[in-house]
Protein backbone atom coordinates (compact mmCIF):
# COMPACT_ATOMS: atom_id res chain seq x y z
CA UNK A 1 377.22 155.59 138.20
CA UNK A 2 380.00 157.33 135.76
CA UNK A 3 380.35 156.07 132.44
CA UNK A 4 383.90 156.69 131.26
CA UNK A 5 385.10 157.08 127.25
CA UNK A 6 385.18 159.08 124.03
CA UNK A 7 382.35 160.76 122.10
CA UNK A 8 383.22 159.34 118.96
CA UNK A 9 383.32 155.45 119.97
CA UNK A 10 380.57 153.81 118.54
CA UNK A 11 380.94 151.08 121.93
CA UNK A 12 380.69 154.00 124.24
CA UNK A 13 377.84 155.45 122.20
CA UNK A 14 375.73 152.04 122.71
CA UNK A 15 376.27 152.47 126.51
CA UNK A 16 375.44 156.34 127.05
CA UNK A 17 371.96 155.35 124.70
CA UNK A 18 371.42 152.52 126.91
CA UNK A 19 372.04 154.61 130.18
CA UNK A 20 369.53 157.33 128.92
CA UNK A 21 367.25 155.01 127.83
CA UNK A 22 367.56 153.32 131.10
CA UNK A 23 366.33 156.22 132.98
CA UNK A 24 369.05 155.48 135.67
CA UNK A 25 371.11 158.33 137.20
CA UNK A 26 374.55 158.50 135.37
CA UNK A 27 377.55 160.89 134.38
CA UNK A 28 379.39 160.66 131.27
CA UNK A 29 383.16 161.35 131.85
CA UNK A 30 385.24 161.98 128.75
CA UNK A 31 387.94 160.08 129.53
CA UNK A 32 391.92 160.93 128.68
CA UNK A 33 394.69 158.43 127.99
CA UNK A 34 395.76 158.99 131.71
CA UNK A 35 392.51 158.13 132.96
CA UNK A 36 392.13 154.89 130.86
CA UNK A 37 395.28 153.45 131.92
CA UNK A 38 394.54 153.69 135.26
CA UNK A 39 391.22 153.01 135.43
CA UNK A 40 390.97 150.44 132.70
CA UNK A 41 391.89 147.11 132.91
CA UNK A 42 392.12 146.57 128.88
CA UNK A 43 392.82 150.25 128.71
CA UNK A 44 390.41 151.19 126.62
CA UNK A 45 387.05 153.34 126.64
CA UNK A 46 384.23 152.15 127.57
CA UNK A 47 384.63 151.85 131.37
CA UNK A 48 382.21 152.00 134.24
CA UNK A 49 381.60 152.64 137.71
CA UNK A 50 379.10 152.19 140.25
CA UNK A 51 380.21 152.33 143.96
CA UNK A 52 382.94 149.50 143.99
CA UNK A 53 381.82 147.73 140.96
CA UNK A 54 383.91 148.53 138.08
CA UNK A 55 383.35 147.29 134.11
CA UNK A 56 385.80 147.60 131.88
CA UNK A 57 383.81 146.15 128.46
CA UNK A 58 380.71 147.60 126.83
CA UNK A 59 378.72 144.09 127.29
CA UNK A 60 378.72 143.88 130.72
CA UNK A 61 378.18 147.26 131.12
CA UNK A 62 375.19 146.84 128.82
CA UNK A 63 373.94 143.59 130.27
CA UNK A 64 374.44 145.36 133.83
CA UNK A 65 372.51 148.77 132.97
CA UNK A 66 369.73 146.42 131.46
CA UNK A 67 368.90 143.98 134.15
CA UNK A 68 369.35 147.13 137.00
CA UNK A 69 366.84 148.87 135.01
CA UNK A 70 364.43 146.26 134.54
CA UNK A 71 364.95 145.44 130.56
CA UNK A 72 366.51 142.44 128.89
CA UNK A 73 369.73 142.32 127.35
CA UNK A 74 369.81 139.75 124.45
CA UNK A 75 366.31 138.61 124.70
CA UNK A 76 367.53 135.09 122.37
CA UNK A 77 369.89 133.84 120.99
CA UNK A 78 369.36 135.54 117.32
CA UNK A 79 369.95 138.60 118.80
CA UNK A 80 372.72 137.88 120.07
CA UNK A 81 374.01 136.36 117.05
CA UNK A 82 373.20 139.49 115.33
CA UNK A 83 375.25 141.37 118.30
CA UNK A 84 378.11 139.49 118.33
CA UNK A 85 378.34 139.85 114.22
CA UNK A 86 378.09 143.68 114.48
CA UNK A 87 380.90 143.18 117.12
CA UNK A 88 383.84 141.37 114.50
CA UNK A 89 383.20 144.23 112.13
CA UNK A 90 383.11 146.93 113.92
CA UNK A 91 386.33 145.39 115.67
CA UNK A 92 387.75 144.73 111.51
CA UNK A 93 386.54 148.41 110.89
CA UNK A 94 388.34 149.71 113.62
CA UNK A 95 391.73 147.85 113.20
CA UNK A 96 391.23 148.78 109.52
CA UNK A 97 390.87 152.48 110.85
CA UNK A 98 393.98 152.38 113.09
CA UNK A 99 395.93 150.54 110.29
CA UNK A 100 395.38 153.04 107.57
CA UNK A 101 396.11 156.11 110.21
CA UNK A 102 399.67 154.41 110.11
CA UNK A 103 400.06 154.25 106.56
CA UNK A 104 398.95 150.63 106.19
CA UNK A 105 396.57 149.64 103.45
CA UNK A 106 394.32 146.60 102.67
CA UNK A 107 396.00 146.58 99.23
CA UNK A 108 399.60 146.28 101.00
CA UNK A 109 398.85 143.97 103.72
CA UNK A 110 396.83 140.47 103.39
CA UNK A 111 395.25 140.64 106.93
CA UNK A 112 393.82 144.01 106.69
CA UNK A 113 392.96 143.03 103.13
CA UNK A 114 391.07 140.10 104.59
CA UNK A 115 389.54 142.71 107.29
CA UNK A 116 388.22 144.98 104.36
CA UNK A 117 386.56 141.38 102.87
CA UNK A 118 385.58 141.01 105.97
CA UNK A 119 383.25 144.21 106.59
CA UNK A 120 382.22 143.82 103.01
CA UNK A 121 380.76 140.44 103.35
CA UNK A 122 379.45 141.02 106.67
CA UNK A 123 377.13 144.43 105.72
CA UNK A 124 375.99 141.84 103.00
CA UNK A 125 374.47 139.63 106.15
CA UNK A 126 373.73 142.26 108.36
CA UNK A 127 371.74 143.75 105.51
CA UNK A 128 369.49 140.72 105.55
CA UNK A 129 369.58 139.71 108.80
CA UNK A 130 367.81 142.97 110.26
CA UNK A 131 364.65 144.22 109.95
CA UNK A 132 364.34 148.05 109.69
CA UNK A 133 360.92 147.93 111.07
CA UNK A 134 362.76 146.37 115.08
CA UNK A 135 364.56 149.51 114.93
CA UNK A 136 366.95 150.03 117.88
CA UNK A 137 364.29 148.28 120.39
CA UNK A 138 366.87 145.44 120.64
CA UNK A 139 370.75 145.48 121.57
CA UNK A 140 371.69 144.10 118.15
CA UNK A 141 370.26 146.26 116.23
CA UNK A 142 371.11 149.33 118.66
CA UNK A 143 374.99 148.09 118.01
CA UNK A 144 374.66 147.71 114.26
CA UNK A 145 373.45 151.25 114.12
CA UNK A 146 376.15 152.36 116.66
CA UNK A 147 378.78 150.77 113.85
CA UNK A 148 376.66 152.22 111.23
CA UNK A 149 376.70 155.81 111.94
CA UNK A 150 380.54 155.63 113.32
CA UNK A 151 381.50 154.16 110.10
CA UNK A 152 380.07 156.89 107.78
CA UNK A 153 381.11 159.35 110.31
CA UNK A 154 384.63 158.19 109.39
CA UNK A 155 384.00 157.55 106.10
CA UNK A 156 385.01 153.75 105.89
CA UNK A 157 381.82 152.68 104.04
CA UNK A 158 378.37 153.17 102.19
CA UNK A 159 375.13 151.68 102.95
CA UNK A 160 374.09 152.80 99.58
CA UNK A 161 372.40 149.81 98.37
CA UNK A 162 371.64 147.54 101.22
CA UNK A 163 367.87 148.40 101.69
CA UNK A 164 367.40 147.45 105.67
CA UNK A 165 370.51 148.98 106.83
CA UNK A 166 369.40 152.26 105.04
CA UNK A 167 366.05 151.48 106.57
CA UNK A 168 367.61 150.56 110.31
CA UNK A 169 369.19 154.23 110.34
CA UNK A 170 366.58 156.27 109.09
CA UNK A 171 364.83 154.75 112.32
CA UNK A 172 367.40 155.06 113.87
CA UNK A 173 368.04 158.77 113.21
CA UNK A 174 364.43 158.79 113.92
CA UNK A 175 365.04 158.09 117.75
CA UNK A 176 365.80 161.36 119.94
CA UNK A 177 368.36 159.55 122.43
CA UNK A 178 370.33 158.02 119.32
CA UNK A 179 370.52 161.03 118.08
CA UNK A 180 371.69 163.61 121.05
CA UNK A 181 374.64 160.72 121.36
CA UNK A 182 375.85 161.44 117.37
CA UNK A 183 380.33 161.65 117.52
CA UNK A 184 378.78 165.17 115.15
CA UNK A 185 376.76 166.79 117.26
């Protein structure tokens, strides 16, 4: 199994801590721009292999590595709730990331604007949807820390103030695996 992407994407992140924690046999492959356009089929990282089966989207590689290890992906349908909400802002933090690398800003343009209301609002829910004491044991809250951590890694937001999120990564930060896989180390 190879496991293709970037150190510092928080979707590749959620994969490599899934494939450790799987206890599967795996190699992480930093892929180039070269590499993803060949091998991807929405070029762009995460991608995975194993023998002739090839994923190209960090879901089913997560729901794959789960059920071949044994473990659940999305146990109900809160969770995945909770999953897929991580997902739209960490897809508005990310746009808003690109964006402002090209000069664009929320207070310039109404759709990133609406991105940055977006992420705002959302860390409001996520903040009292999860419970710090669940941890990373489930996907959800495995991605929200994923976003977490890559968002104050590039400096797009504070947690200061929202109580479980603070909570979720100080468990988080707790966990060995989570941590080995930081875009900083």
């Amino acid at each position: 199994m190879n496991l293709y992407g970037s150190y510092t994407s928080p979707f590749v992140r959620h994969c490599r801590v899934a494939l450790a924690q799987s206890g599967l046999d795996f190699e992480f492959i930093e892929a180039d721009d070269a590499m993803r356009k060949e091998m991807s089929a929405t070029d762009k990282v995460p991608f995975f292999t194993d023998g002739d089966l090839t994923l190209t989207d960090s879901s089913s590689i997560l729901k794959y590595v789960r059920e071949k290890s044994g473990s659940e992906f999305l146990a109900d349908i809160v969770d995945y709730e909770n999953f897929t909400l991580v997902n739209t802002l960490l897809d508005s933090a990310i746009n808003l990331f690109l964006f402002e690398n090209e000069g664009y800003r929320p207070d310039r343009v109404k759709y990133l604007e609406r991105q940055k209301n977006r992420i705002e609002h959302g860390l409001d829910i996520l903040n009292m949807r999860f419970n710090p004491d669940q941890g990373i044991t489930q996907d959800s809250g495995l991605r929200c820390a994923c976003f977490i951590d890559w968002a104050l890694f590039r400096k797009r937001f504070s947690i200061d103030g929202l109580p479980n999120l603070e909570g979720l990564m100080a468990v988080a930060n707790q966990d060995e695996v989570f941590k080995s896989t930081a875009p900083f180390v």
